[in-house]
Protein backbone atom coordinates (compact mmCIF):
# COMPACT_ATOMS: atom_id res chain seq x y z
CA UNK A 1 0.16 5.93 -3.23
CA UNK A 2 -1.23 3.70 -0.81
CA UNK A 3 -4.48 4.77 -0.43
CA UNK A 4 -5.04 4.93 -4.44
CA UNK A 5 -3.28 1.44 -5.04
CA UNK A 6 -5.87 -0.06 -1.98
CA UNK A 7 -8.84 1.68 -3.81
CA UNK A 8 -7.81 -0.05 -7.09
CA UNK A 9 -7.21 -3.28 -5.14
CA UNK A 10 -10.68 -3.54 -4.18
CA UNK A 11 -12.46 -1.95 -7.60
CA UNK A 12 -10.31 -5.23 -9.29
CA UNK A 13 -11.84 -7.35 -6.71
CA UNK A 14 -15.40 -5.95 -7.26
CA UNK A 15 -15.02 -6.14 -10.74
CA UNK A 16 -13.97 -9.36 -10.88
CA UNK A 17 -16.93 -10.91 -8.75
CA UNK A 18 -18.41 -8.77 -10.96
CA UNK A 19 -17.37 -10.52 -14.08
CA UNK A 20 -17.63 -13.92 -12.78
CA UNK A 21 -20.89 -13.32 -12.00
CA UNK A 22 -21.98 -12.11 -15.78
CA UNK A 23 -19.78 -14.82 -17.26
CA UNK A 24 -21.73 -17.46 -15.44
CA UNK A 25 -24.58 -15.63 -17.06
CA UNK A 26 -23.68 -15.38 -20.45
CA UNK A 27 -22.02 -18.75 -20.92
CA UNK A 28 -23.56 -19.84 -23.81
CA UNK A 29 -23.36 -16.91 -26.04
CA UNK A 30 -19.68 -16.69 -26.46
CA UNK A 31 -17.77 -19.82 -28.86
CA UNK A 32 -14.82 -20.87 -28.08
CA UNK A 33 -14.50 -18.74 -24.72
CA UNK A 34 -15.05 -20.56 -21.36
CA UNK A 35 -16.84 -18.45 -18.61
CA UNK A 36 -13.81 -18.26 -16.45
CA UNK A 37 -10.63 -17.56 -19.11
CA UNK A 38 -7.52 -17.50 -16.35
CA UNK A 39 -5.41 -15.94 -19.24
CA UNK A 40 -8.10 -13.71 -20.25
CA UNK A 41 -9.07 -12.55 -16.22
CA UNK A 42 -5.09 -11.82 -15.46
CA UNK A 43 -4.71 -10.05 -18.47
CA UNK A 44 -7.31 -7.26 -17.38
CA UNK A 45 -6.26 -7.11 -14.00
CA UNK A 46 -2.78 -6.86 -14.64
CA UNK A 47 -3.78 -3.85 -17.12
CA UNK A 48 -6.26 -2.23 -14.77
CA UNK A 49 -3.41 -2.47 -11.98
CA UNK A 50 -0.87 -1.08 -14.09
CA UNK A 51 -3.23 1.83 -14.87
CA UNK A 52 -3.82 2.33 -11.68
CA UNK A 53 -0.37 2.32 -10.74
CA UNK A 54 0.81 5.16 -13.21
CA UNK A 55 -2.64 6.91 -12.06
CA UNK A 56 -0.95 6.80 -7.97
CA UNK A 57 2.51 7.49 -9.39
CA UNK A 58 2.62 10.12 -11.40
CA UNK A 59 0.51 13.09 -9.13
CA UNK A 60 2.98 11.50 -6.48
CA UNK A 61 6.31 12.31 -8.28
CA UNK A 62 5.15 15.73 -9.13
CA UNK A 63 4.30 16.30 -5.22
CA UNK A 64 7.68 15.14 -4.19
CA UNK A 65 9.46 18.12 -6.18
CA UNK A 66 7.19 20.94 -4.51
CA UNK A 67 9.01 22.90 -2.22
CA UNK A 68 6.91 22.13 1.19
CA UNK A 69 7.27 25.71 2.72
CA UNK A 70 6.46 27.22 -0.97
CA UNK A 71 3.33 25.21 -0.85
CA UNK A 72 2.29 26.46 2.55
CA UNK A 73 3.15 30.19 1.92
CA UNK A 74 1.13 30.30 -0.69
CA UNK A 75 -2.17 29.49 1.39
């Protein structure tokens, strides 16, 4: 679960340098928006982390109830 939650850590970071970038860009097209909505910013990452979360979890859990010298027998 480590490895996947680091991976996600750093795809939220890109993204986010990512979206700072293209906010700074677009600025003046959106009304009533500022370029760099805190509420807006945490409410996506806390979303993307979740998903990634479930996405680490869940393949996890199952592995955890697999019988480890069933799984090596059967290669």
């Amino acid at each position: 679960m480590k490895e996947g939650l680091v991976l996600g850590v750093i795809g939220l970071l890109i993204g986010l340098a990512a979206s700072y970038g293209i906010g700074r860009l677009m600025r003046g097209m959106w009304y009533g928006i500022g370029s760099l909505d805190p509420i807006a910013f945490s409410a996506v990452a806390a979303v993307l982390m979740l998903a990634a979360l479930l996405a680490c979890y869940v393949p996890a859990r199952r592995a955890t109830h697999v019988d480890p010298m069933a799984a090596l027998r059967q290669d």
